[in-house]
PDB file of N, CA and C in Angstrom:
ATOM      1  N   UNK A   1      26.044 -53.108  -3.532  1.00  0.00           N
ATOM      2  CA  UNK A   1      25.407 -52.537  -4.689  1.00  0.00           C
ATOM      3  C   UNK A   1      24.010 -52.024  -4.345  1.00  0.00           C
ATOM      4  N   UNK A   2      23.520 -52.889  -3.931  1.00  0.00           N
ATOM      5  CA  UNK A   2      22.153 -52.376  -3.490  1.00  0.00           C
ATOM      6  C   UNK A   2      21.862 -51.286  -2.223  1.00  0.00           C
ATOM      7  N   UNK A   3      21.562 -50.363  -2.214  1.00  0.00           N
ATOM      8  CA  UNK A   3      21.451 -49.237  -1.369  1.00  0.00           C
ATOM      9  C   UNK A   3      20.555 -49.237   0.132  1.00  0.00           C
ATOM     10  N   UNK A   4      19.903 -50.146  -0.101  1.00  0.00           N
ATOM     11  CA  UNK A   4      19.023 -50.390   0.804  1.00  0.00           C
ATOM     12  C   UNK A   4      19.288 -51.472   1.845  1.00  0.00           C
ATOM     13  N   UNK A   5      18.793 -50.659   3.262  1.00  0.00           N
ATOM     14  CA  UNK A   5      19.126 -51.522   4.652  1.00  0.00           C
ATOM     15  C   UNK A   5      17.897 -52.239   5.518  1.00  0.00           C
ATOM     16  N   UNK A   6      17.869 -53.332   5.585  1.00  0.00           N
ATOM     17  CA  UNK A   6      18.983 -54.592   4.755  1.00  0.00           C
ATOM     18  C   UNK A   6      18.760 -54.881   3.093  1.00  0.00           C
ATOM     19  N   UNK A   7      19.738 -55.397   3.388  1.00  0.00           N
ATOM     20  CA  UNK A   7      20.532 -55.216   1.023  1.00  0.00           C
ATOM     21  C   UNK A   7      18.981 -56.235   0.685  1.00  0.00           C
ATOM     22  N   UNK A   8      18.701 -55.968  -0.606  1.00  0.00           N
ATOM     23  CA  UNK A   8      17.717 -57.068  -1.219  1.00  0.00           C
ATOM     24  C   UNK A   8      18.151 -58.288  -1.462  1.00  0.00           C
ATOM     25  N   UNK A   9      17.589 -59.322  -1.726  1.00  0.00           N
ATOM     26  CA  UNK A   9      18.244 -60.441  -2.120  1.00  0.00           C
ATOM     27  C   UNK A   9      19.240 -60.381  -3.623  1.00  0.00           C
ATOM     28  N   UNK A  10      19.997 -61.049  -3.581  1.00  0.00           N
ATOM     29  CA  UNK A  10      20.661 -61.137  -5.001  1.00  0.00           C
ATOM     30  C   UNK A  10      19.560 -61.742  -5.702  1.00  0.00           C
ATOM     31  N   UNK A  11      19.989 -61.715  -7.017  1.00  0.00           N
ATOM     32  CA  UNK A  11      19.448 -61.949  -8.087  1.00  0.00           C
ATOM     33  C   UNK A  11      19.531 -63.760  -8.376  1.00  0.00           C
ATOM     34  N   UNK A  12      20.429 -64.224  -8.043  1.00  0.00           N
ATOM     35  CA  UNK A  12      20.430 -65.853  -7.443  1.00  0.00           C
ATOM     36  C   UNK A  12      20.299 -66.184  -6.143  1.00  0.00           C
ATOM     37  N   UNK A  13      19.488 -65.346  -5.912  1.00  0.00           N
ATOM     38  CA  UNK A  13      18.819 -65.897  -4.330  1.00  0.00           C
ATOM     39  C   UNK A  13      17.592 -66.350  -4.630  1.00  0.00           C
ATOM     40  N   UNK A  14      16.584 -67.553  -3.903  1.00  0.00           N
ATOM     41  CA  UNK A  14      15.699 -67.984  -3.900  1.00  0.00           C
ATOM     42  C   UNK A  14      14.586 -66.754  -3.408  1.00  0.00           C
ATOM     43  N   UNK A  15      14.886 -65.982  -2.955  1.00  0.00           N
ATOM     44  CA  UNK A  15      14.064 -65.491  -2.890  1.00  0.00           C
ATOM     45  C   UNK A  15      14.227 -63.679  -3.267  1.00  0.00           C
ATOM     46  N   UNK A  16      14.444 -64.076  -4.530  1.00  0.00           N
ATOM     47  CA  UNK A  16      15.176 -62.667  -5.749  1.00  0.00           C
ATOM     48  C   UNK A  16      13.787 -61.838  -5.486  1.00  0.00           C
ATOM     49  N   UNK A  17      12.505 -62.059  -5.390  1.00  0.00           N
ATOM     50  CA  UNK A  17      11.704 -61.750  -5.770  1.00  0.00           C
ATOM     51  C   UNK A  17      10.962 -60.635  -4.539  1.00  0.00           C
ATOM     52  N   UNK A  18      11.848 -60.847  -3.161  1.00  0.00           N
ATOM     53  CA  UNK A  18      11.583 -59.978  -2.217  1.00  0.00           C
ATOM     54  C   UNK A  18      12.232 -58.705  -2.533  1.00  0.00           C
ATOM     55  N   UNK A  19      13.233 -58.585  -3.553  1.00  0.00           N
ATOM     56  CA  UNK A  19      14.093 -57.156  -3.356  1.00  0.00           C
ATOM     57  C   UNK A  19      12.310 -56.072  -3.626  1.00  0.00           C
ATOM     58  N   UNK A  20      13.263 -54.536  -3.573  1.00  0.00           N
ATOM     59  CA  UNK A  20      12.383 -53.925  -4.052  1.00  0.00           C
ATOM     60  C   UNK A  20      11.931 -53.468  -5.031  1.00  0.00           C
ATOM     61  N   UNK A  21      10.957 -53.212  -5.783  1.00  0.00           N
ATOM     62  CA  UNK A  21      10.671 -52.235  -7.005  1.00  0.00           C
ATOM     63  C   UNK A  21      11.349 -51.237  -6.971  1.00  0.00           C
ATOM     64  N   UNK A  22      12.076 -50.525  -8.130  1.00  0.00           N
ATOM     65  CA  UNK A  22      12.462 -49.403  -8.668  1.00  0.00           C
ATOM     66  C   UNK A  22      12.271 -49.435  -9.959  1.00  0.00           C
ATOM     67  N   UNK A  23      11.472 -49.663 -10.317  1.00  0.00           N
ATOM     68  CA  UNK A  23      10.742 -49.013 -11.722  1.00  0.00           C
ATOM     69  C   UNK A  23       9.227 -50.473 -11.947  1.00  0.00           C
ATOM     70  N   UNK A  24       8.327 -49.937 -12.114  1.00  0.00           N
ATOM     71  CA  UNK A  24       7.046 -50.595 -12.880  1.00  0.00           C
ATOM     72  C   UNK A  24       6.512 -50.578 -13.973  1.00  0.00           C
ATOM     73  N   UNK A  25       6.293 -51.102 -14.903  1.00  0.00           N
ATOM     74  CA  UNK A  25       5.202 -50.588 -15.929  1.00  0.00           C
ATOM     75  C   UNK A  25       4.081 -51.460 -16.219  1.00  0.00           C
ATOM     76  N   UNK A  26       3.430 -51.401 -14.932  1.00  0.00           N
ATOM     77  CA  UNK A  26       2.182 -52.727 -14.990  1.00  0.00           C
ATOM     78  C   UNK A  26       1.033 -52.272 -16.418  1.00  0.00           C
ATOM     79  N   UNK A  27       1.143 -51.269 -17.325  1.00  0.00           N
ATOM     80  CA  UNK A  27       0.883 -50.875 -18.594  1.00  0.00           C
ATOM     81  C   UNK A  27       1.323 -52.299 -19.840  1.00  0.00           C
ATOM     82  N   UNK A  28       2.550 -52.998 -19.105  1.00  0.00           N
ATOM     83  CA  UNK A  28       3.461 -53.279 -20.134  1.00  0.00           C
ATOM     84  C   UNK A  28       3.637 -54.862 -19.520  1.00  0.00           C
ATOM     85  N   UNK A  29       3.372 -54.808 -18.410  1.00  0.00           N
ATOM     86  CA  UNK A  29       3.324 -56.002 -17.603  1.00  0.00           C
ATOM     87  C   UNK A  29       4.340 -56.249 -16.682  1.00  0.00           C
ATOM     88  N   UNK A  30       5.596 -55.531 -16.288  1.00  0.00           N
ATOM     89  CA  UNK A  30       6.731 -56.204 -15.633  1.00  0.00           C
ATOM     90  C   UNK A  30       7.111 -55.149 -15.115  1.00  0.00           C
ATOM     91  N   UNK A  31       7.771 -55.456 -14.052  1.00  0.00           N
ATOM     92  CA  UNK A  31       8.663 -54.564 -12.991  1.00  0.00           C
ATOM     93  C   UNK A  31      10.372 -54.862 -12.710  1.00  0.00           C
ATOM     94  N   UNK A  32      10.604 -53.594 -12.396  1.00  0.00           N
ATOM     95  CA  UNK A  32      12.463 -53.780 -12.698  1.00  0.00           C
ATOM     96  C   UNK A  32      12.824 -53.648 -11.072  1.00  0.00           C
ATOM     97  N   UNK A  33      13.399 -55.291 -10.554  1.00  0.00           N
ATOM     98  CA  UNK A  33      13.786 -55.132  -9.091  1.00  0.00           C
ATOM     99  C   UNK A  33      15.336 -54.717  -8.522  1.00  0.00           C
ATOM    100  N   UNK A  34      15.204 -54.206  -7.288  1.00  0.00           N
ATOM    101  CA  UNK A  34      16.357 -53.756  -7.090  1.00  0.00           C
ATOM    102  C   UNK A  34      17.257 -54.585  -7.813  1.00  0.00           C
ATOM    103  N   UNK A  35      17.663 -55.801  -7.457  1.00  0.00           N
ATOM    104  CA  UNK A  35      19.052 -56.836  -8.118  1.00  0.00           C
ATOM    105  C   UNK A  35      18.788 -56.732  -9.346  1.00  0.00           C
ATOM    106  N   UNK A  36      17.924 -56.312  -9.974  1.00  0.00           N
ATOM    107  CA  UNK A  36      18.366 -56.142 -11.639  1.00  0.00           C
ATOM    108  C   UNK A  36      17.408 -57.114 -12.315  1.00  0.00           C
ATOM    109  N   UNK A  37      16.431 -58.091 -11.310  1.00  0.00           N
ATOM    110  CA  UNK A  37      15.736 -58.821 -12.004  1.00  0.00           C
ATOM    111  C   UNK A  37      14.080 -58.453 -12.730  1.00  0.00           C
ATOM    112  N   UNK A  38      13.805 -58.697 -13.606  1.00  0.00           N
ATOM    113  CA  UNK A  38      13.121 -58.565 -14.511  1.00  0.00           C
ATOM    114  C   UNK A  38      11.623 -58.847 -14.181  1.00  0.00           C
ATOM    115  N   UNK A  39      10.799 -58.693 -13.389  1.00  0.00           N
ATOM    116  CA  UNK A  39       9.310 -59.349 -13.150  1.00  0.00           C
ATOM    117  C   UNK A  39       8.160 -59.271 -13.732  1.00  0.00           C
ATOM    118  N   UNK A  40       7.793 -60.217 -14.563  1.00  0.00           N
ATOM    119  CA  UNK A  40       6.433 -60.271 -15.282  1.00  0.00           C
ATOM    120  C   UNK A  40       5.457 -60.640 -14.479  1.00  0.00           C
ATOM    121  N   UNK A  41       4.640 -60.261 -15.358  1.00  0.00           N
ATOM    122  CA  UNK A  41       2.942 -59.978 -14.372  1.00  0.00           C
ATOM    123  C   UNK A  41       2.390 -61.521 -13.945  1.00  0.00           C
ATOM    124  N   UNK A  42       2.855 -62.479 -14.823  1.00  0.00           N
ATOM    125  CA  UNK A  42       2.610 -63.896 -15.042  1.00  0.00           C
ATOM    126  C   UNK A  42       3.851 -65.026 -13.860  1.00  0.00           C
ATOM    127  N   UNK A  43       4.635 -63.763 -13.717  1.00  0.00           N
ATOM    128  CA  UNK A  43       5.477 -64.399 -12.612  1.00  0.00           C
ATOM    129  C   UNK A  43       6.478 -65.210 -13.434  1.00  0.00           C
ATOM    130  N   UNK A  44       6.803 -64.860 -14.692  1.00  0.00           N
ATOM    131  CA  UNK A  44       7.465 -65.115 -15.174  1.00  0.00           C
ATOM    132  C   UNK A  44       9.044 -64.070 -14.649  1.00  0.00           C
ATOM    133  N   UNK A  45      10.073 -64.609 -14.793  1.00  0.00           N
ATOM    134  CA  UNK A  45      11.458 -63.275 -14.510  1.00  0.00           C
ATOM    135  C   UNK A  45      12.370 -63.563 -16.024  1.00  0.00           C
ATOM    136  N   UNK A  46      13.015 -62.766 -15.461  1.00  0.00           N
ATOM    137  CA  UNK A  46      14.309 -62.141 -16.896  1.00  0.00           C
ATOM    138  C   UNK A  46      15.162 -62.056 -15.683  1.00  0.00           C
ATOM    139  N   UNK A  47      16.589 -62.906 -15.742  1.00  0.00           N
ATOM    140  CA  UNK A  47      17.225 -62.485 -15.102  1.00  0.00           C
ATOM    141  C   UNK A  47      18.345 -61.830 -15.222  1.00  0.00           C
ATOM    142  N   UNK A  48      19.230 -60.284 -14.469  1.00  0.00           N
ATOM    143  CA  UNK A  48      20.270 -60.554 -15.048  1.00  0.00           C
ATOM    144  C   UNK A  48      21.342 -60.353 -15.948  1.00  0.00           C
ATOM    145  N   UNK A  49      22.070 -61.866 -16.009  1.00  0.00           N
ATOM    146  CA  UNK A  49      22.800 -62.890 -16.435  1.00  0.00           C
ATOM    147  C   UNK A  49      22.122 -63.182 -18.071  1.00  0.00           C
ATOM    148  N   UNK A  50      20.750 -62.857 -17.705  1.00  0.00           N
ATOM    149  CA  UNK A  50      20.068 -63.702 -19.449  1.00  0.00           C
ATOM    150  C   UNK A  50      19.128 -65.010 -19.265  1.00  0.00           C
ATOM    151  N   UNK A  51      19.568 -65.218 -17.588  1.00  0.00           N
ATOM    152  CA  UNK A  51      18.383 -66.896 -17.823  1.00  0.00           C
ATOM    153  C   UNK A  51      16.966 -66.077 -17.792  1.00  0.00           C
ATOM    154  N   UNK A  52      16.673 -67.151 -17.674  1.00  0.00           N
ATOM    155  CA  UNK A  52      14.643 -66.727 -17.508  1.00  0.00           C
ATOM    156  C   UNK A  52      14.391 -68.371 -16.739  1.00  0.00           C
ATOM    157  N   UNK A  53      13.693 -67.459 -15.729  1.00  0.00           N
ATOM    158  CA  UNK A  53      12.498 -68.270 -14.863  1.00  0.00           C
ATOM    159  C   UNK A  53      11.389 -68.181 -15.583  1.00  0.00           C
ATOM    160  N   UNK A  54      10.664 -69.495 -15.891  1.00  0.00           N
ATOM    161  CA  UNK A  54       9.477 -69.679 -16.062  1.00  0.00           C
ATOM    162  C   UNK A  54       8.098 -69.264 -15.372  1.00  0.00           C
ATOM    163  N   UNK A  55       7.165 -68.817 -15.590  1.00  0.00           N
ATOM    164  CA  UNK A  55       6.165 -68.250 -14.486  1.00  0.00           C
ATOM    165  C   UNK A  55       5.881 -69.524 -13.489  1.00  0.00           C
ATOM    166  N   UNK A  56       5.712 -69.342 -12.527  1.00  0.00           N
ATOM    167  CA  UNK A  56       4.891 -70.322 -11.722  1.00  0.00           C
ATOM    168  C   UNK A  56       4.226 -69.671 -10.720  1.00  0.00           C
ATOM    169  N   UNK A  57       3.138 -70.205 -11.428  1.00  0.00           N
ATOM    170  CA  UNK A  57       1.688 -69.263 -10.327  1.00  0.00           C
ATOM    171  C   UNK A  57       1.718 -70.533  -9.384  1.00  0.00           C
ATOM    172  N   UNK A  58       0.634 -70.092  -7.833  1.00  0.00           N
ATOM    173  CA  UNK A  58       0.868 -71.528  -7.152  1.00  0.00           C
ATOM    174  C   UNK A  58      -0.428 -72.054  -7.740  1.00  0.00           C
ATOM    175  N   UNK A  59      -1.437 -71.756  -8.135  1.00  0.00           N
ATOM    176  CA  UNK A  59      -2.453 -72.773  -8.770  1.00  0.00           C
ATOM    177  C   UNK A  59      -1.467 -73.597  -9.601  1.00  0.00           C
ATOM    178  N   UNK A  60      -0.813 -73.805 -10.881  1.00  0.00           N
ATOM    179  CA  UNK A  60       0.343 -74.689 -11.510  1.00  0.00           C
ATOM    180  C   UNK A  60       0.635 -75.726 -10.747  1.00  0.00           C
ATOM    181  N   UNK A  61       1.194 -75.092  -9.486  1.00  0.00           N
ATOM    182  CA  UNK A  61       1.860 -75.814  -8.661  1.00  0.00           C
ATOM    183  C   UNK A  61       1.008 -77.392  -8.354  1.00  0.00           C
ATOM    184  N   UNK A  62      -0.698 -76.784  -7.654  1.00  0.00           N
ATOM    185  CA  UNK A  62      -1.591 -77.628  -7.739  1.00  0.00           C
ATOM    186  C   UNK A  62      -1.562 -78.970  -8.414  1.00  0.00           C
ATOM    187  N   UNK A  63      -1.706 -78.766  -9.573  1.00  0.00           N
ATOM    188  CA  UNK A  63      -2.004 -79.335 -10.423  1.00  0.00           C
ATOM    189  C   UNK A  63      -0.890 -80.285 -11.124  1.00  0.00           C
ATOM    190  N   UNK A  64       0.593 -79.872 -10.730  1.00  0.00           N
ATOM    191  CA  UNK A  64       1.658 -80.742 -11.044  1.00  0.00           C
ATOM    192  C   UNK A  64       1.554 -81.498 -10.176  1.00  0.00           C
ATOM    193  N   UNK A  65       1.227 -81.369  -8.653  1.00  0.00           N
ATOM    194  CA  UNK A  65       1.362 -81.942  -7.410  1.00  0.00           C
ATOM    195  C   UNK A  65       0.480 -83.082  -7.624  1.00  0.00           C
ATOM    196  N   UNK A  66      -0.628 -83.283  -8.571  1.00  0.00           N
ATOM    197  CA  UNK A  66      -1.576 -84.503  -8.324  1.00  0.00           C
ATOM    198  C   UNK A  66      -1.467 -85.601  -9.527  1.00  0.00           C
TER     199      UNK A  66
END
């Protein structure tokens, strides 16, 4: 499906978030990645299927960690 060599990650791949951009509207906040996933500016996703990833910035991360 994906056109590009090598293919992007799927959209349930851990690392969905390497495919490429094909469409932006950092106006609006989010970008549309090759696999179809949904990227907010907050690092939040839309995936898809319909789930949603929660944002996780790594500062968050920090701060759960202690």
């Amino acid at each position: 499906m994906c056109p590009h060599d090598p293919a992007c990650p799927n959209a349930d791949a851990k690392d969905r978030e390497a495919a490429r951009t094909i469409a932006t509207h950092p106006e609006q906040g989010w970008s549309l990645l090759c696999n179809g996933v949904v990227l907010f500016e907050d690092t939040g996703e839309l995936l898809p299927d319909g789930g949603v990833i929660a944002p996780h910035r790594p500062t968050d991360m920090a701060v759960n960690a202690a």
